[in-house]
PDB file of N, CA and C in Angstrom:
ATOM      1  N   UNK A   1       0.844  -1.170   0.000  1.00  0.00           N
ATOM      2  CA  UNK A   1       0.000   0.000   0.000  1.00  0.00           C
ATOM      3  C   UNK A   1       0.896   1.241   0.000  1.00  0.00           C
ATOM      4  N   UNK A   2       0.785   2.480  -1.102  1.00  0.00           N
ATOM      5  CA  UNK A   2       1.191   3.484  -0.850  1.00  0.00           C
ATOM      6  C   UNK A   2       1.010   4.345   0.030  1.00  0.00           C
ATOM      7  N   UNK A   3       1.788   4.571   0.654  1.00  0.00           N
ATOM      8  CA  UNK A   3       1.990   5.927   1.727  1.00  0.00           C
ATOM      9  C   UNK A   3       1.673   7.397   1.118  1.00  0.00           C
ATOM     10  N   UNK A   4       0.448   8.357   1.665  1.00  0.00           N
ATOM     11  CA  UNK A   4       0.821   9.479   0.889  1.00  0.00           C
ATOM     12  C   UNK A   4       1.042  10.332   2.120  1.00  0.00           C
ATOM     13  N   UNK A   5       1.694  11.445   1.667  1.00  0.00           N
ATOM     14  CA  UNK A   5       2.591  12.587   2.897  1.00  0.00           C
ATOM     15  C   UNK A   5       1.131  13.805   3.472  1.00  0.00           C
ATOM     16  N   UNK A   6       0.702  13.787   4.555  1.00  0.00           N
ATOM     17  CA  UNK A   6       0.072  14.555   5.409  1.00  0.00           C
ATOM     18  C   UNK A   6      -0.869  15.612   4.610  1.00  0.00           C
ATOM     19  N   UNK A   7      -0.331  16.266   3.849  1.00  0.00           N
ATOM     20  CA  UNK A   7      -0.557  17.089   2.930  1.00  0.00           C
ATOM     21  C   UNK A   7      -1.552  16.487   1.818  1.00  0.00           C
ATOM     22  N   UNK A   8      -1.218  15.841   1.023  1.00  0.00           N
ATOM     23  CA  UNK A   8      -1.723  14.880   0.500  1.00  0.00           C
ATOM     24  C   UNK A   8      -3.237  14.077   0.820  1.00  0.00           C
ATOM     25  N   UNK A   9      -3.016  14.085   1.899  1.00  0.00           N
ATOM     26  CA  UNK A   9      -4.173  13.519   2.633  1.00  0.00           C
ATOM     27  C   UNK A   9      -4.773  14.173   3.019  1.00  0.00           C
ATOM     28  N   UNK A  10      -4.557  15.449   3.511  1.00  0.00           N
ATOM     29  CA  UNK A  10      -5.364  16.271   4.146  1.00  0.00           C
ATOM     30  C   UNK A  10      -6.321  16.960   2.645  1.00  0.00           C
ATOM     31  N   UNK A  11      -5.967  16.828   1.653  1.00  0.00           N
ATOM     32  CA  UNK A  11      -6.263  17.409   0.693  1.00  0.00           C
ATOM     33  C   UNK A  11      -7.614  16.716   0.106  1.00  0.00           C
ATOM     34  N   UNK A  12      -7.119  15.117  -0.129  1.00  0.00           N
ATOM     35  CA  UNK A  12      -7.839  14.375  -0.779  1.00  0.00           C
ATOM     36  C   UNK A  12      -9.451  14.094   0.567  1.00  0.00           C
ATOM     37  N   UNK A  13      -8.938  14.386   1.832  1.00  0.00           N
ATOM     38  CA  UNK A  13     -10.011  14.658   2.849  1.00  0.00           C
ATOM     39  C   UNK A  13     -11.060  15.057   2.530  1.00  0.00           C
ATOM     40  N   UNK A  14     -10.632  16.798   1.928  1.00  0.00           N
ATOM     41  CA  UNK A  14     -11.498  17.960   1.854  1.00  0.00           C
ATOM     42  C   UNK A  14     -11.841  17.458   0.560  1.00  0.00           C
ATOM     43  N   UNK A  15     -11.419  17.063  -0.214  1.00  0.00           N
ATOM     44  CA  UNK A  15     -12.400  16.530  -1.387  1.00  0.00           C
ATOM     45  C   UNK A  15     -13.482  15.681  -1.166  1.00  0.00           C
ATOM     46  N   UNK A  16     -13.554  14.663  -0.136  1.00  0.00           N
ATOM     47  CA  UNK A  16     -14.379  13.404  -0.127  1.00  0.00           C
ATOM     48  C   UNK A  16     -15.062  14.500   0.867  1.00  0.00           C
ATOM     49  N   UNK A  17     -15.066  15.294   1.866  1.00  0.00           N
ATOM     50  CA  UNK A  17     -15.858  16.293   2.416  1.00  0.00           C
ATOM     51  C   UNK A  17     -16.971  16.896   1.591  1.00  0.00           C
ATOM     52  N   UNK A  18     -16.099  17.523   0.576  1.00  0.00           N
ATOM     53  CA  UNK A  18     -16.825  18.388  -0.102  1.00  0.00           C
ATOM     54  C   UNK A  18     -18.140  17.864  -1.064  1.00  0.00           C
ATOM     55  N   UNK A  19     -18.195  16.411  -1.241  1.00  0.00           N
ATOM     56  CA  UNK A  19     -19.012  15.577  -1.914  1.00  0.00           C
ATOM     57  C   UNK A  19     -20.102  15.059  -0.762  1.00  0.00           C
ATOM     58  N   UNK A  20     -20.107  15.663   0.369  1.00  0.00           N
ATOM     59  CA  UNK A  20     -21.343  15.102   1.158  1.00  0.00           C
ATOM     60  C   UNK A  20     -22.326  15.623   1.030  1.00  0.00           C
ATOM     61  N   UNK A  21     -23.527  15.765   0.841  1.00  0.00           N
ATOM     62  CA  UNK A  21     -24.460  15.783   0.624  1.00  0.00           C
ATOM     63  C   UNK A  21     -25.711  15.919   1.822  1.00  0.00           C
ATOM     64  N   UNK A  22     -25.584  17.091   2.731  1.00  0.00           N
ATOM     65  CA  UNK A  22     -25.999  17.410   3.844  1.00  0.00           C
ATOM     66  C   UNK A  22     -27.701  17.471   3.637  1.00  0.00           C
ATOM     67  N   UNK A  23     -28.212  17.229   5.197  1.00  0.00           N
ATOM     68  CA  UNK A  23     -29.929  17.243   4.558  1.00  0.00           C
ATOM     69  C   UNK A  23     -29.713  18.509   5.171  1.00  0.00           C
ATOM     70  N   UNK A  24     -31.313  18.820   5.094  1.00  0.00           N
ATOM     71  CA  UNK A  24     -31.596  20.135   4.852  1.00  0.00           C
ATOM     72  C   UNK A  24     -32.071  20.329   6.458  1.00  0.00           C
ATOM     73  N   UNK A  25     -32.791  21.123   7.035  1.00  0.00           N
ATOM     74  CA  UNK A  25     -33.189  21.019   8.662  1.00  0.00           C
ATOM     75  C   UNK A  25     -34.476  20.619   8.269  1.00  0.00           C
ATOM     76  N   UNK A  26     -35.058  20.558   7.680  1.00  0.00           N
ATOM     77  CA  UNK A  26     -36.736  20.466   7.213  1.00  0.00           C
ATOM     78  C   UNK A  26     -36.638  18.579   7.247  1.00  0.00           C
ATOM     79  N   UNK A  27     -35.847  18.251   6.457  1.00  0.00           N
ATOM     80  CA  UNK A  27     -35.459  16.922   6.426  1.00  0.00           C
ATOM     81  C   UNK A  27     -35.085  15.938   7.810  1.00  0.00           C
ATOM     82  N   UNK A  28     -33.905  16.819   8.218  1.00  0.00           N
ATOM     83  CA  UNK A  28     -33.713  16.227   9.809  1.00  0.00           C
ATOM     84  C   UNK A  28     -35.294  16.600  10.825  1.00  0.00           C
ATOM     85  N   UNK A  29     -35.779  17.175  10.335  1.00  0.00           N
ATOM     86  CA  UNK A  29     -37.085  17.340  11.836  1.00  0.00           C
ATOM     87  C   UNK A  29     -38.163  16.587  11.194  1.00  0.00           C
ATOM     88  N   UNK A  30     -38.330  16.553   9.936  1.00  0.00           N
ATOM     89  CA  UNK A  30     -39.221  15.224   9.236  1.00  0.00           C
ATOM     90  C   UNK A  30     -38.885  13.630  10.061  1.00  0.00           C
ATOM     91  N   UNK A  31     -37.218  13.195   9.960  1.00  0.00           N
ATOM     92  CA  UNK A  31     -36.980  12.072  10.059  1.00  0.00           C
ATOM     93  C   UNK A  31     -36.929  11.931  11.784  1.00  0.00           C
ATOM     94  N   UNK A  32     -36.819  12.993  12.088  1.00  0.00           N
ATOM     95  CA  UNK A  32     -36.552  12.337  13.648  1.00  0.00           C
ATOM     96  C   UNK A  32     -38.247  12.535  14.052  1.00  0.00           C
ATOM     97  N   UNK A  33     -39.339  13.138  13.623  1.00  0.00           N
ATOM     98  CA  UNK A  33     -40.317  12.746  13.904  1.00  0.00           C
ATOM     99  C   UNK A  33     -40.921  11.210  13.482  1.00  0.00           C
ATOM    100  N   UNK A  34     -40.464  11.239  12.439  1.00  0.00           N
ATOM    101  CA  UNK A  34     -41.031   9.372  11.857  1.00  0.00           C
ATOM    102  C   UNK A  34     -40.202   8.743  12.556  1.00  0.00           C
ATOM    103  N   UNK A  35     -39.037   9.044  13.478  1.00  0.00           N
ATOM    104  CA  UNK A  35     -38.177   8.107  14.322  1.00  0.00           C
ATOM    105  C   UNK A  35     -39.320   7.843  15.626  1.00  0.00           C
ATOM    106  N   UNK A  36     -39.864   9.382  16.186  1.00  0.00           N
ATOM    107  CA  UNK A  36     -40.621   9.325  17.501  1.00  0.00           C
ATOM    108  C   UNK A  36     -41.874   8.194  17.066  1.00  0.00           C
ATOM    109  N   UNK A  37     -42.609   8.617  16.195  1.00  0.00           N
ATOM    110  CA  UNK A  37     -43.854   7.949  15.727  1.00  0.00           C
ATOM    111  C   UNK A  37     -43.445   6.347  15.720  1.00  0.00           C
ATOM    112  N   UNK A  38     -42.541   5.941  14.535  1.00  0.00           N
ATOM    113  CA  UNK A  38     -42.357   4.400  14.799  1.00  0.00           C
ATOM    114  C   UNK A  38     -42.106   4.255  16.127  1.00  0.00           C
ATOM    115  N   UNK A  39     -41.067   4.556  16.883  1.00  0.00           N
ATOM    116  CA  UNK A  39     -40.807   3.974  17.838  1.00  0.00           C
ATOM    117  C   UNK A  39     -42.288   3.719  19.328  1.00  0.00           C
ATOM    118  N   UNK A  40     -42.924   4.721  18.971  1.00  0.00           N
ATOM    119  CA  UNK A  40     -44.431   5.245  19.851  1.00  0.00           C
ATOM    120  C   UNK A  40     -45.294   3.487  19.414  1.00  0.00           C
ATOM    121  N   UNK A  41     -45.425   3.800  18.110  1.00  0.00           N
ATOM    122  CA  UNK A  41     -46.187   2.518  17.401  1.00  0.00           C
ATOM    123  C   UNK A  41     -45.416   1.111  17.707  1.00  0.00           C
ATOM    124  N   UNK A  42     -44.594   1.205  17.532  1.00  0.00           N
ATOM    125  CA  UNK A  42     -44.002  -0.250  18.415  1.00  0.00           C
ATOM    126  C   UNK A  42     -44.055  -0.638  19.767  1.00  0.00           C
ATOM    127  N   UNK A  43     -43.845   0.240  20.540  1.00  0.00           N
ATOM    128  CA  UNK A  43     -44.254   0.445  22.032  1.00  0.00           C
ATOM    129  C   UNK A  43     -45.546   0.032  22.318  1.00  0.00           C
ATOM    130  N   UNK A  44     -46.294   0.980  21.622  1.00  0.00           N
ATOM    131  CA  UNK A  44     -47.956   0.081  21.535  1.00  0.00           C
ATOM    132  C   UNK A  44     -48.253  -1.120  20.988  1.00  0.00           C
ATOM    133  N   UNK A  45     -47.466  -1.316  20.142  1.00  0.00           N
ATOM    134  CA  UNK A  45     -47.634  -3.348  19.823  1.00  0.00           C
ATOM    135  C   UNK A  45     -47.334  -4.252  20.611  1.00  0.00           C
ATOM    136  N   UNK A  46     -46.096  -3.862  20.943  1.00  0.00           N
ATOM    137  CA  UNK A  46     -45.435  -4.900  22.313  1.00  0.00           C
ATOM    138  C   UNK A  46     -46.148  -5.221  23.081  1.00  0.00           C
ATOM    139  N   UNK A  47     -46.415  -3.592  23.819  1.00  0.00           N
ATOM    140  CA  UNK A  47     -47.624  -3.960  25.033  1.00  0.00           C
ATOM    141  C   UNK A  47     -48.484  -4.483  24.865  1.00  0.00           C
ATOM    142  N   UNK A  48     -49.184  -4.235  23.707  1.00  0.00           N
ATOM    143  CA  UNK A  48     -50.628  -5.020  23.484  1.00  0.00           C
ATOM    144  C   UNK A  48     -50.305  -6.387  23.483  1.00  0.00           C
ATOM    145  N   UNK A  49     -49.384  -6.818  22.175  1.00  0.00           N
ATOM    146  CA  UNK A  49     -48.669  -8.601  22.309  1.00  0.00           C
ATOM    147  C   UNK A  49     -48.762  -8.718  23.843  1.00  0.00           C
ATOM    148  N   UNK A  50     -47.935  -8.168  24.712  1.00  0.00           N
ATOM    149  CA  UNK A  50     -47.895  -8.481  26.078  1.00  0.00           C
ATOM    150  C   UNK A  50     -49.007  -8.767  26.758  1.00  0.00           C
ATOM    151  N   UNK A  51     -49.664  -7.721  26.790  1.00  0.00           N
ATOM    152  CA  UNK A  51     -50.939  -8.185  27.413  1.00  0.00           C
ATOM    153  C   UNK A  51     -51.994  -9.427  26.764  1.00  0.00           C
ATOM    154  N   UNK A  52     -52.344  -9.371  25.474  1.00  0.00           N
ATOM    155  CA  UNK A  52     -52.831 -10.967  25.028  1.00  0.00           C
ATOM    156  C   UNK A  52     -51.586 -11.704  25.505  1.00  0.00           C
ATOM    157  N   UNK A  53     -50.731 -11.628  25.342  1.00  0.00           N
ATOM    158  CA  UNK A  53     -50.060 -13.266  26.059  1.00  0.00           C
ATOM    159  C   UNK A  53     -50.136 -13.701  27.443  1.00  0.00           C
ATOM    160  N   UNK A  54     -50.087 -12.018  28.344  1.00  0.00           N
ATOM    161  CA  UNK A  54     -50.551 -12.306  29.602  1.00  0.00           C
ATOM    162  C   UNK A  54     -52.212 -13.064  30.333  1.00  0.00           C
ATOM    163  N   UNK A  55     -52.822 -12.222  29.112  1.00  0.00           N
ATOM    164  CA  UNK A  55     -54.350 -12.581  29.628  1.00  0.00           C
ATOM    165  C   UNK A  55     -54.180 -14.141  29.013  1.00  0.00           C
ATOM    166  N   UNK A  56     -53.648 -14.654  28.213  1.00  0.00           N
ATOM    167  CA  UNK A  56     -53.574 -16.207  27.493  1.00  0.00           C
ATOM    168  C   UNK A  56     -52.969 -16.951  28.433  1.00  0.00           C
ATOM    169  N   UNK A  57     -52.087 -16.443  29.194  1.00  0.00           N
ATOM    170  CA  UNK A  57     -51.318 -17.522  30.648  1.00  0.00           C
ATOM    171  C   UNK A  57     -52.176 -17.450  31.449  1.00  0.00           C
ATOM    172  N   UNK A  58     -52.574 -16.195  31.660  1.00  0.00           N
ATOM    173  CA  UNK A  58     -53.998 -16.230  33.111  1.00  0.00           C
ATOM    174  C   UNK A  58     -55.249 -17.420  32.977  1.00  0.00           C
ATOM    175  N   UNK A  59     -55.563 -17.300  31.234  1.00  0.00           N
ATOM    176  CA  UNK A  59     -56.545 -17.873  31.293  1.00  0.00           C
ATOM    177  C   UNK A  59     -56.579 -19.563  31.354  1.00  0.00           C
ATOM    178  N   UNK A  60     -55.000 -19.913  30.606  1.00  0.00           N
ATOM    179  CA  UNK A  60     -54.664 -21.211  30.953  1.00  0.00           C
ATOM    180  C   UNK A  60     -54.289 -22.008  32.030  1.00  0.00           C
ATOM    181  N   UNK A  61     -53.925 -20.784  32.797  1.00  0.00           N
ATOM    182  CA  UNK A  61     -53.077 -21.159  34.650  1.00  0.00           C
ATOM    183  C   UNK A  61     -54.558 -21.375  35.304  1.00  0.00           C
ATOM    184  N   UNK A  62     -55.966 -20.919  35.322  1.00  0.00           N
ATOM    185  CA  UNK A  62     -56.837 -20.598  35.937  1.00  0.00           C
ATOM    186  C   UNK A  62     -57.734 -21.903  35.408  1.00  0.00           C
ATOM    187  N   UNK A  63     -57.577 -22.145  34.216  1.00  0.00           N
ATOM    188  CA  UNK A  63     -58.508 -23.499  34.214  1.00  0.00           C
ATOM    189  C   UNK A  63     -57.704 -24.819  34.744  1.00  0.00           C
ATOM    190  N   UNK A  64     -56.502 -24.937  35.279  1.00  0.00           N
ATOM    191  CA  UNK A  64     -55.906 -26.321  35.683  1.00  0.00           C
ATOM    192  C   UNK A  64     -55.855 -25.910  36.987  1.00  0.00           C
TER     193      UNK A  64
END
């Protein structure tokens, strides 16, 4: 593998920098709301799963 000198690198840096492609703030407050929402909506599935599986042990523990 070639070695390149500090300079060199620091250069080819600011190039692969300069090709990023930043979102916009409209974008970041879009996605971190669809982050809150899924994560809200999963929370409510679990629990619900939870509770039918709970009321499904109650109801099987209670007839033996």
């Amino acid at each position: 593998m070639a070695t390149t000198n500090p300079l060199q690198f620091m250069q080819q840096v600011r190039a692969e920098v300069a090709k990023i492609v930043w979102p916009t703030r409209r974008e970041v407050v879009m996605t971190t709301i669809m982050v809150f929402i899924m994560a809200a909506l999963t929370a409510v599935f679990f629990s619900l799963v939870d509770v039918v599986i709970r009321l499904g042990l109650q109801t099987v523990f209670n007839t033996f």
